[in-house]
C-alpha atoms as a PDB file:
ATOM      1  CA  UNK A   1      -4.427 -18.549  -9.914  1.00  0.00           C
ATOM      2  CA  UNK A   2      -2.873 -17.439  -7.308  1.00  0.00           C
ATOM      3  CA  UNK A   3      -4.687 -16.422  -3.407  1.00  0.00           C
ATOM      4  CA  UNK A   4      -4.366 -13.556  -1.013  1.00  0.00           C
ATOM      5  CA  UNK A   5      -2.699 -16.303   2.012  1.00  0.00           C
ATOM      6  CA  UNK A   6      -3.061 -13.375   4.670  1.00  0.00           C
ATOM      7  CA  UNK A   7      -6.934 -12.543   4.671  1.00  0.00           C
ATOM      8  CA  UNK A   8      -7.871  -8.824   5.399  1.00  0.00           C
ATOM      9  CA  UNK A   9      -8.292  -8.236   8.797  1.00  0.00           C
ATOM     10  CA  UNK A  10      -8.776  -4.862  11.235  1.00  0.00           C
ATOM     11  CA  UNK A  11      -4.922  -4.607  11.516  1.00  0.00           C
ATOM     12  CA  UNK A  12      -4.209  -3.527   7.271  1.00  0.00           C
ATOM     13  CA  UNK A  13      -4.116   0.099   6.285  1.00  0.00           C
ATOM     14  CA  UNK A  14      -7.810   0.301   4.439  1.00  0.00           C
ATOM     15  CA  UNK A  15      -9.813   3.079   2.836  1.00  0.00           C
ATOM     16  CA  UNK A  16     -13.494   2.646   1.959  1.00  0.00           C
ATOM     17  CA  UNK A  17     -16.330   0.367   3.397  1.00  0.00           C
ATOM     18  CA  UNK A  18     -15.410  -2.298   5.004  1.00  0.00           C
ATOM     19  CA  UNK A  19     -18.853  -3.935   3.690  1.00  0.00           C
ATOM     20  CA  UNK A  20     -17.622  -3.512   0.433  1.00  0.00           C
ATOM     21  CA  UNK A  21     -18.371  -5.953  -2.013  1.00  0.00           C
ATOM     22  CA  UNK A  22     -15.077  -5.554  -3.784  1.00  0.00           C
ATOM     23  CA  UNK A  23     -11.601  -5.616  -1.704  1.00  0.00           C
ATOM     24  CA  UNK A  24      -8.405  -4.359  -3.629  1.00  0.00           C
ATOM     25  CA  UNK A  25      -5.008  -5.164  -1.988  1.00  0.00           C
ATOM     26  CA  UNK A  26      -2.038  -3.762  -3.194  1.00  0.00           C
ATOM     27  CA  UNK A  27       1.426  -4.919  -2.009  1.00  0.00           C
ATOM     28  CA  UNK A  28       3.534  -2.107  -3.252  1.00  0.00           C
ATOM     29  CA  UNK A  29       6.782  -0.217  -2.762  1.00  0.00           C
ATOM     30  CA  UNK A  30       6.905   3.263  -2.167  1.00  0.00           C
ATOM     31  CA  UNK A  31      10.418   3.682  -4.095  1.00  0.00           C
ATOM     32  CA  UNK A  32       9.214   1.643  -6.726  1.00  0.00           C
ATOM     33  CA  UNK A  33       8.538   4.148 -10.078  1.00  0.00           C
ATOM     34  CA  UNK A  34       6.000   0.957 -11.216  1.00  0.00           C
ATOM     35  CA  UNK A  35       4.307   1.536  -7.634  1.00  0.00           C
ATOM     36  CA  UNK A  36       4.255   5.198  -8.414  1.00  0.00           C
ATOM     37  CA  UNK A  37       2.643   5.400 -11.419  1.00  0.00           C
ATOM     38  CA  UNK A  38      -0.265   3.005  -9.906  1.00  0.00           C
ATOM     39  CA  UNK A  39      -0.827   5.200  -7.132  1.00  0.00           C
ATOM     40  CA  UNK A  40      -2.775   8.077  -9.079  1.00  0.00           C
ATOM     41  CA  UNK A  41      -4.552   4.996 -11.104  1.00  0.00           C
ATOM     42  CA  UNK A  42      -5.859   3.547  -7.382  1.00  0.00           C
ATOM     43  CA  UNK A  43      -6.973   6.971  -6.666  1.00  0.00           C
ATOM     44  CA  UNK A  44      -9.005   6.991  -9.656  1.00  0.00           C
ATOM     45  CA  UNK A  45     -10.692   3.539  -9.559  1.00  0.00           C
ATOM     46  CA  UNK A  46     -11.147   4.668  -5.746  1.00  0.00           C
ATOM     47  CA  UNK A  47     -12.897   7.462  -6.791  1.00  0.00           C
ATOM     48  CA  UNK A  48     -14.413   5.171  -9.918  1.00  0.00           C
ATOM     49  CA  UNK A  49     -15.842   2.458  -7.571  1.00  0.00           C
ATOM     50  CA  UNK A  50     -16.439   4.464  -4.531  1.00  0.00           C
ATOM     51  CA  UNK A  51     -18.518   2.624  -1.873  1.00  0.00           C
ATOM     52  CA  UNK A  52     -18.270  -0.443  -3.955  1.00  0.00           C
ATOM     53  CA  UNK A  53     -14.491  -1.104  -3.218  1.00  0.00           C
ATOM     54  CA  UNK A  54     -12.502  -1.482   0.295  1.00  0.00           C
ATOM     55  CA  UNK A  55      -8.398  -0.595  -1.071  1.00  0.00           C
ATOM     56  CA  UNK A  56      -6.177  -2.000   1.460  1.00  0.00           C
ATOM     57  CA  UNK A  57      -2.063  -1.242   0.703  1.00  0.00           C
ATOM     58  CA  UNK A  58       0.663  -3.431   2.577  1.00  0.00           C
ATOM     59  CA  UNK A  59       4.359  -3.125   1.961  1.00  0.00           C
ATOM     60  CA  UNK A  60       6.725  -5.020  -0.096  1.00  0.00           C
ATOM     61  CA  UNK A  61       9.720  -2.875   0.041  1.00  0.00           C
ATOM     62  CA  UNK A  62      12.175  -3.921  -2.565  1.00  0.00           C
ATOM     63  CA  UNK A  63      14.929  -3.690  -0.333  1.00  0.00           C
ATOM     64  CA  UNK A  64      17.903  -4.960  -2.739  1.00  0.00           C
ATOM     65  CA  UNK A  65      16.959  -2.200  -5.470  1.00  0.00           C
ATOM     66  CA  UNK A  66      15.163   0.425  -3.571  1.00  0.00           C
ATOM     67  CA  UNK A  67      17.421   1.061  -0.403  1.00  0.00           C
ATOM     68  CA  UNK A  68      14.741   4.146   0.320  1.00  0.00           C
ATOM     69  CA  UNK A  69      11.915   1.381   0.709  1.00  0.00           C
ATOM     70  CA  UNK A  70      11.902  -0.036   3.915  1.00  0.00           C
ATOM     71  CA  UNK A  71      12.500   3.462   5.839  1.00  0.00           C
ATOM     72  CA  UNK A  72       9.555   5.034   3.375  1.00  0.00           C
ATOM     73  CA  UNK A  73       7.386   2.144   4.624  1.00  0.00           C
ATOM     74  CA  UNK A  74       8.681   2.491   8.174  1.00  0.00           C
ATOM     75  CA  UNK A  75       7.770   5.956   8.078  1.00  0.00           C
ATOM     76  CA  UNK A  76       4.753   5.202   6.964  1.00  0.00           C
ATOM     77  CA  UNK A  77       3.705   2.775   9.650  1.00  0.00           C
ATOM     78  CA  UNK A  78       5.013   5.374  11.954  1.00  0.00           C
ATOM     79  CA  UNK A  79       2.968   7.810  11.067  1.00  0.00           C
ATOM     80  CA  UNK A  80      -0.178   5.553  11.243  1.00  0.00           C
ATOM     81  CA  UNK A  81       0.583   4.919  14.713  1.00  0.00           C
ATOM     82  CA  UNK A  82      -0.588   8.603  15.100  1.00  0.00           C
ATOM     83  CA  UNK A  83      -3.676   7.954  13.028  1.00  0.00           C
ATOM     84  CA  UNK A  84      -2.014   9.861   9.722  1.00  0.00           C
ATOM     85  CA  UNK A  85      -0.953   6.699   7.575  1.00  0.00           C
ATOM     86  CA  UNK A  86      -2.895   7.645   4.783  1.00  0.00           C
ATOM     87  CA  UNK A  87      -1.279  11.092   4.720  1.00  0.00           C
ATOM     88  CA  UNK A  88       2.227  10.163   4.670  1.00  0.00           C
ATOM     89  CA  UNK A  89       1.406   7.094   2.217  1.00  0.00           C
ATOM     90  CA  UNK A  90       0.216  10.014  -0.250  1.00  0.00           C
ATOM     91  CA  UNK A  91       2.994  12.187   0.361  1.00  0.00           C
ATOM     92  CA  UNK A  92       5.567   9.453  -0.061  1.00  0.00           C
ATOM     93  CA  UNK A  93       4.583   8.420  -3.570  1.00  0.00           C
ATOM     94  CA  UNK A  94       4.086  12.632  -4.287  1.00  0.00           C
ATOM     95  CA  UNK A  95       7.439  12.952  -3.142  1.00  0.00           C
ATOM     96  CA  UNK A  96       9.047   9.819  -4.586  1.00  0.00           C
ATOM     97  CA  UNK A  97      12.085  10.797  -6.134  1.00  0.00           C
ATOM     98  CA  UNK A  98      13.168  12.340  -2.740  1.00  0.00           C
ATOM     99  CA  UNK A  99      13.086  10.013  -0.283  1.00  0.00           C
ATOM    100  CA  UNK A 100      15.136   9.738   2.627  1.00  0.00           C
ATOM    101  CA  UNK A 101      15.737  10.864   5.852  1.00  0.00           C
ATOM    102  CA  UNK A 102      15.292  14.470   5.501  1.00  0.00           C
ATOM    103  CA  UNK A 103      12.072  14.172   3.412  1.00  0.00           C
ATOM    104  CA  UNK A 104      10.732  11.957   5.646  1.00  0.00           C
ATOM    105  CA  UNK A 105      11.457  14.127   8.793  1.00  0.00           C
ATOM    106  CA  UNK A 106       9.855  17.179   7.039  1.00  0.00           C
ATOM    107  CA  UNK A 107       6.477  15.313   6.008  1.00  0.00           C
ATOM    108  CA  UNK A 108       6.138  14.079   9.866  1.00  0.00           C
ATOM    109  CA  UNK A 109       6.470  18.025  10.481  1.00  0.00           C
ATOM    110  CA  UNK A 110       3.703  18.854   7.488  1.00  0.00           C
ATOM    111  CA  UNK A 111       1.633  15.944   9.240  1.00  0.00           C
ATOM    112  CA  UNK A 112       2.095  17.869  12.894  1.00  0.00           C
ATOM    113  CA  UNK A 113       4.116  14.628  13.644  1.00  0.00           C
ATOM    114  CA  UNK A 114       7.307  14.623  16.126  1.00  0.00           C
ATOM    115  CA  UNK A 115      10.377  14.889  13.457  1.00  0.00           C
ATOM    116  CA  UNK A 116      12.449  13.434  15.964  1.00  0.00           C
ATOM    117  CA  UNK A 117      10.715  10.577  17.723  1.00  0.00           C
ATOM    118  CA  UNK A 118      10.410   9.988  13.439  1.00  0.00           C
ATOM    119  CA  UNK A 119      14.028   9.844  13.393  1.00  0.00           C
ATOM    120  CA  UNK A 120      14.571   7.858  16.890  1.00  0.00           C
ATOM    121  CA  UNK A 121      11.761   5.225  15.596  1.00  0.00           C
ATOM    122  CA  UNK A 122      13.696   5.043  11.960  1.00  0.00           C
ATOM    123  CA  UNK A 123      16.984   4.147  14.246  1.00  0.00           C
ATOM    124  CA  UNK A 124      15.282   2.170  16.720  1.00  0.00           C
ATOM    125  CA  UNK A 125      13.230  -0.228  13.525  1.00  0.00           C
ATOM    126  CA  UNK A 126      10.133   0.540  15.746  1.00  0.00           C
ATOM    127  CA  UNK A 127       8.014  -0.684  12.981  1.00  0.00           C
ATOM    128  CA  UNK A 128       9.796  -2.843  10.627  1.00  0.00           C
ATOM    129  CA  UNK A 129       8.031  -6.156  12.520  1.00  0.00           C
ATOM    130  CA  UNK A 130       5.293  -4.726  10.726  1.00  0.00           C
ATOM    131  CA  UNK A 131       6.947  -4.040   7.338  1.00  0.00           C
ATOM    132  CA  UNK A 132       8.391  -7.606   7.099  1.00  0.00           C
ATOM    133  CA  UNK A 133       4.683  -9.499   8.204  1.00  0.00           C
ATOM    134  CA  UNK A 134       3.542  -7.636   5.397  1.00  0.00           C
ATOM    135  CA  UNK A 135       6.202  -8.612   3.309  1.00  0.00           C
ATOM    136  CA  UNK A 136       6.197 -12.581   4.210  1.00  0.00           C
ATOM    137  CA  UNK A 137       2.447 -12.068   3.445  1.00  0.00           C
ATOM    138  CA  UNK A 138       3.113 -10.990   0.357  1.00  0.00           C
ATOM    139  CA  UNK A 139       5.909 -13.546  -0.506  1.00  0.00           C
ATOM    140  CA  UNK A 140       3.155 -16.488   0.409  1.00  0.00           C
ATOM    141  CA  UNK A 141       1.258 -15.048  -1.353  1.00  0.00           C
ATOM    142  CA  UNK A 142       3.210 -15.230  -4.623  1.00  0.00           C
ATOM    143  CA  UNK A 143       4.082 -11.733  -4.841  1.00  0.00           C
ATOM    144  CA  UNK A 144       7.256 -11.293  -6.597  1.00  0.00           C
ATOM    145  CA  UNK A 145       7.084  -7.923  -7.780  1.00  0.00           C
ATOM    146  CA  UNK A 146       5.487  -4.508  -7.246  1.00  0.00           C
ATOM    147  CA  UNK A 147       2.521  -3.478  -7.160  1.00  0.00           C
ATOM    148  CA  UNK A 148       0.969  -6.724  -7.025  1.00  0.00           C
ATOM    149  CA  UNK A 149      -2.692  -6.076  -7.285  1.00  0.00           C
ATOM    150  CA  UNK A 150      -5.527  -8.874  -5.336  1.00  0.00           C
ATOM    151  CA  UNK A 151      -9.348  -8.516  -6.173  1.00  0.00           C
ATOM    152  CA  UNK A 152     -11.488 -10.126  -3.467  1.00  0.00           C
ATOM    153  CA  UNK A 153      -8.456 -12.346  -2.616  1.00  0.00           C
ATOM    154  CA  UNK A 154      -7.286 -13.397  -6.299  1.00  0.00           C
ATOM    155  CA  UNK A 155      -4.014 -11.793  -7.593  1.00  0.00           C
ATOM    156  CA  UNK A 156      -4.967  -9.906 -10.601  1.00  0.00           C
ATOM    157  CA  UNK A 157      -2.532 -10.708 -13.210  1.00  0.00           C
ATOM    158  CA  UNK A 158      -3.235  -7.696 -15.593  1.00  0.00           C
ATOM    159  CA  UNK A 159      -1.842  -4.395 -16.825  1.00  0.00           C
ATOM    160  CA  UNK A 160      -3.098  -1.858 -14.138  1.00  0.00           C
ATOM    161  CA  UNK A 161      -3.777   0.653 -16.128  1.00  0.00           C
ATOM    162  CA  UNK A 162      -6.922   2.087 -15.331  1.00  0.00           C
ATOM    163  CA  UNK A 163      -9.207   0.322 -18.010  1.00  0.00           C
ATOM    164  CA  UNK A 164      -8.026  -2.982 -17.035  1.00  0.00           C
ATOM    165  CA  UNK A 165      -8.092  -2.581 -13.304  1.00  0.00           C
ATOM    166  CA  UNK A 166     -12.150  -1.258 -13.639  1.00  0.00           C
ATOM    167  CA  UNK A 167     -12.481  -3.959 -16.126  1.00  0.00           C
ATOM    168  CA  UNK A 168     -11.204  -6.453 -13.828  1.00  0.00           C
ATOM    169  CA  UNK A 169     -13.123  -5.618 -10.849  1.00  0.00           C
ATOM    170  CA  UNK A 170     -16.607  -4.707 -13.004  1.00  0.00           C
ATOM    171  CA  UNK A 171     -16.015  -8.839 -13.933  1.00  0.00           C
ATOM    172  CA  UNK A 172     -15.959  -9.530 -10.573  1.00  0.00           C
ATOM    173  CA  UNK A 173     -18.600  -7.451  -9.021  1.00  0.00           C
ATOM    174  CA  UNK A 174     -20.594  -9.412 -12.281  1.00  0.00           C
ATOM    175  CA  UNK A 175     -19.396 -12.491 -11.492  1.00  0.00           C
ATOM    176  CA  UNK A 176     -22.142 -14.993  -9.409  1.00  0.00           C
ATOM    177  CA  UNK A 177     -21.476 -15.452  -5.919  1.00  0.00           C
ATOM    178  CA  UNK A 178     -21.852 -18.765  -4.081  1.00  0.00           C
END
């Protein structure tokens, strides 16, 4: 079974309590079609779960087969260095099948973000430090693929469809604690 190696901390990008008793980390890609289709199914166990569950997402860009990945992610990062990395996560998987530089310079202008200190940060790799300590995270972590899904720390080796994503997590709100 494998473990979450890189514990949650202040520094992820997270959305809900963070008293929650259920954490859900996903290390996903946001040119991955796999990573797409999860990210209305998060939304809805989000909205399933609501206070119950802390969702944390760190990037795994696929770089070898999605060349779009590591500047989405990049972007991404950028953008939540202005406090709008939610935003431009949700925009990037809406806008999946277009990404690239021009996408990404008009979402920082949707977001009221600088297009070009976008574009200089892009050329610059301003934030792929942060990209990559996700990724080697991920990799010690056993993640091989995307999304990888962790409940409270424990990869969840399922289907995430919907059904088996609440099942999984109703098991381990259930489950006795130590």
């Amino acid at each position: 079974m494998a473990k979450l190696k890189t514990p949650v901390s202040p520094e992820d990008h997270a959305q809900g309590d963070s008293l929650a008793p259920v954490t859900l980390v996903e290390y996903g890609d946001y040119e991955c079609p796999h990573c797409g289709r999860a990210y209305p199914i998060v939304k809805g166990v989000q909205k399933h779960f609501g206070k119950r569950l802390l969702f944390v997402f760190r990037n795994f860009p696929l770089t070898q087969s999605h060349p779009h990945a590591e500047p989405a992610a990049e972007t991404a990062e950028f953008a939540g260095s202005q406090g709008k990395f939610w935003e431009m996560h949700d925009l990037l998987f809406e806008h999946q099948n277009r990404l690239g530089l021009p996408l990404f310079e008009q979402l920082a202008e949707e977001l009221d973000l600088d297009p070009e200190a976008l574009s200089a940060s892009l050329e610059s790799h301003e934030f792929v430090a942060r990209v990559r300590a996700d990724f080697s995270g991920g990799v010690r972590s056993g993640v091989n693929g995307t999304p990888t899904f962790y409940i409270n720390g424990v990869r969840h080796n399922g289907s995430f469809d919907f059904e088996y994503l609440v099942e999984a997590i109703e098991a381990d709100l259930a489950a006795p604690r130590p």
